[in-house]
C-alpha atoms as a PDB file:
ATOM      1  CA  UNK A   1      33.677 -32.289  15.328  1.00  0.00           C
ATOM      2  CA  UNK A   2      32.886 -34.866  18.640  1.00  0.00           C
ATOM      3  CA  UNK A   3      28.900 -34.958  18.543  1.00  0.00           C
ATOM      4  CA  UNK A   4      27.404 -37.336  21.898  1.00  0.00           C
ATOM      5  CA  UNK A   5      24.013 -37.457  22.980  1.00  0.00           C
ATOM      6  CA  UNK A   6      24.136 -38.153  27.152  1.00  0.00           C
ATOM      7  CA  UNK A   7      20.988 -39.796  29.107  1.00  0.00           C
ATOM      8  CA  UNK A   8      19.991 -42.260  31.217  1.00  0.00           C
ATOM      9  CA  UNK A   9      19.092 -44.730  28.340  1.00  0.00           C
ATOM     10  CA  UNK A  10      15.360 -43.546  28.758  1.00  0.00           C
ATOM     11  CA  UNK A  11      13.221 -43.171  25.168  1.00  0.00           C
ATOM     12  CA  UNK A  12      13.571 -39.923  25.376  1.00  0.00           C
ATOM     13  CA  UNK A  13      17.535 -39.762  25.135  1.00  0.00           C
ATOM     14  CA  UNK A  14      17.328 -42.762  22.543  1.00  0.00           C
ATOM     15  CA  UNK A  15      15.112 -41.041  20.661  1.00  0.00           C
ATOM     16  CA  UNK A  16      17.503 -37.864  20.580  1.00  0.00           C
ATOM     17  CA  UNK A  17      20.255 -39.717  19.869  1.00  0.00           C
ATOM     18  CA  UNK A  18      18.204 -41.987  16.353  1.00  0.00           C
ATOM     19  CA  UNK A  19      17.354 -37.939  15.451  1.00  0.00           C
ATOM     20  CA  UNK A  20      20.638 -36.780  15.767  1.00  0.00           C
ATOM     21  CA  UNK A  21      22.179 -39.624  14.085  1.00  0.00           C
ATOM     22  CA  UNK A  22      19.718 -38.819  11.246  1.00  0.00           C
ATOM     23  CA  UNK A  23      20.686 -35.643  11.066  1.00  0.00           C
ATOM     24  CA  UNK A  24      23.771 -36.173  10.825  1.00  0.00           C
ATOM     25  CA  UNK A  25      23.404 -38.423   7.967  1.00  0.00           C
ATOM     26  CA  UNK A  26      20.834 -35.781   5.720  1.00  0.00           C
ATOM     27  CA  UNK A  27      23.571 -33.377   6.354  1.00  0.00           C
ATOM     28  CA  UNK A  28      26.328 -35.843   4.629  1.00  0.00           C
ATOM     29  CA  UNK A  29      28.697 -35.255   7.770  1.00  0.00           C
ATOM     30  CA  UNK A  30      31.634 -37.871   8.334  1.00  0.00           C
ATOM     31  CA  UNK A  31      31.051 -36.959  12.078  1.00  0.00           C
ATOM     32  CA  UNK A  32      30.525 -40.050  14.834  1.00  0.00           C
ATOM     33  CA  UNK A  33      27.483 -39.635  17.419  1.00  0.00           C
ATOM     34  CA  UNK A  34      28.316 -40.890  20.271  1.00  0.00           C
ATOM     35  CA  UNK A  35      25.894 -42.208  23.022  1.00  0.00           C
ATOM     36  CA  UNK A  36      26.758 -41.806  26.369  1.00  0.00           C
ATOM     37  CA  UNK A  37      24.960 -43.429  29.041  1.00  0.00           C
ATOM     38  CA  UNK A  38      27.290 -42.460  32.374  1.00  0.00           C
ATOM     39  CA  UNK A  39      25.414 -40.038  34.142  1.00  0.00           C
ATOM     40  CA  UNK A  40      28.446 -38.910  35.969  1.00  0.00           C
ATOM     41  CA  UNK A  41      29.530 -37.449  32.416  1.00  0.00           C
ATOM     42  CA  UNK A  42      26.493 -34.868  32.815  1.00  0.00           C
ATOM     43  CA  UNK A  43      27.241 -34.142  36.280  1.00  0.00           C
ATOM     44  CA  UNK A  44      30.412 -33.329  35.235  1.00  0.00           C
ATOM     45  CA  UNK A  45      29.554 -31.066  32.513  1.00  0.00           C
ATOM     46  CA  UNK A  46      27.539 -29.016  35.363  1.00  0.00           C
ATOM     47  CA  UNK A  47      24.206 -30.395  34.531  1.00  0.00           C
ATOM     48  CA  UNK A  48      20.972 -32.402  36.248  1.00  0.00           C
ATOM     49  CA  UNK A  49      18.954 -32.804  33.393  1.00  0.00           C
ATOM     50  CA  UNK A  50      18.566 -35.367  30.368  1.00  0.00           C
ATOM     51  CA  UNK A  51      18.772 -35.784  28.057  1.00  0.00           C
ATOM     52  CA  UNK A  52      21.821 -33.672  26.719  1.00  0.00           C
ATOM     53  CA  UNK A  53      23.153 -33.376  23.206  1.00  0.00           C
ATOM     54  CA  UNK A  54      26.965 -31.752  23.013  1.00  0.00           C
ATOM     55  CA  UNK A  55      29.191 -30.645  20.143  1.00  0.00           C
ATOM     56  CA  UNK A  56      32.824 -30.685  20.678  1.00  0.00           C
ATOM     57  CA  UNK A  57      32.154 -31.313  25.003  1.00  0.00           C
ATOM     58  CA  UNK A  58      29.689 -28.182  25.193  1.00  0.00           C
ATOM     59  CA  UNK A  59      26.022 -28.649  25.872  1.00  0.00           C
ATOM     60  CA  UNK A  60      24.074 -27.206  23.212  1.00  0.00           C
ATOM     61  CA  UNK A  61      20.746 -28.699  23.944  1.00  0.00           C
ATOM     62  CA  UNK A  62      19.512 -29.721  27.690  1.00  0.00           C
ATOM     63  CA  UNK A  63      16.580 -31.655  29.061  1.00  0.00           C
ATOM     64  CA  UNK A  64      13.883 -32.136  25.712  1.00  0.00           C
ATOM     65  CA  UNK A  65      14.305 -33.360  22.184  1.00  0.00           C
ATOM     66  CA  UNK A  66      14.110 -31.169  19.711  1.00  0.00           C
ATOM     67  CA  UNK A  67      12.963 -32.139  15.733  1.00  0.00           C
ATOM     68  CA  UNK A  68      15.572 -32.637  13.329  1.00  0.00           C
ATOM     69  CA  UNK A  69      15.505 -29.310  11.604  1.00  0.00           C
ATOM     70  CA  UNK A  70      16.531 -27.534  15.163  1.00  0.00           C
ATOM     71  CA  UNK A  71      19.199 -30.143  15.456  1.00  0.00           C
ATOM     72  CA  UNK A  72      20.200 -29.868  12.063  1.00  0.00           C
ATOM     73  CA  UNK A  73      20.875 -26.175  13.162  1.00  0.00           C
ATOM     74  CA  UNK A  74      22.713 -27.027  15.952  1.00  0.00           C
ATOM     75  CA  UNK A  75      25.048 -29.011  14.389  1.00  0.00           C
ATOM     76  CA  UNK A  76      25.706 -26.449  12.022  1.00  0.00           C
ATOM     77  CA  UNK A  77      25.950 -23.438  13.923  1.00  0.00           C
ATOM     78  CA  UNK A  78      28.903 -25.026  16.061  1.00  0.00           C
END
C-alpha cells in the first residue's frame, strides 16, 4: 500500500498529512506516507483542489481534512 498526502505545503495539507501519519501509526501499519508538494502531481491525477490524500495513486479524499477516524476508514477500506 503507497499512501501520499498532495498540497501546496499550506496548514491545511500539513495538517492532513500529521493526521494521516497518525493514523497510520494507531492502526500499526508498516505503510510510508508520503508528502507531496508538486502541484503538477494533482493536475495530473485530474484534480484542482488541495489538499488530496491517495492510496495506491487514487484520490480518495479531495479538497478538506477529514478527522482521523474517517481517515482511519479510508485507509482501510482500500
Amino acid at each position: 500500500m503507497k499512501i501520499q498526502v498532495l498540497g501546496s505545503g499550506c496548514a491545511t495539507c500539513k495538517a492532513l498529512y500529521e493526521l494521516t501519519k497518525k493514523a497510520v501509526s494507531e492502526l500499526k501499519l508498516d505503510v510510508e506516507v508520503e508528502y507531496v508538494t508538486d502541484i503538477s502531481k494533482i493536475i495530473e491525477m485530474g484534480l484542482m483542489q488541495s489538499p488530496v490524500l491517495a492510496i495506491d495513486g487514487k484520490p480518495v479524499m479531495v479538497g478538506y481534512k477529514p478527522d482521523i477516524e474517517e481517515i482511519k476508514k479510508l485507509i482501510m477500506n482500500n
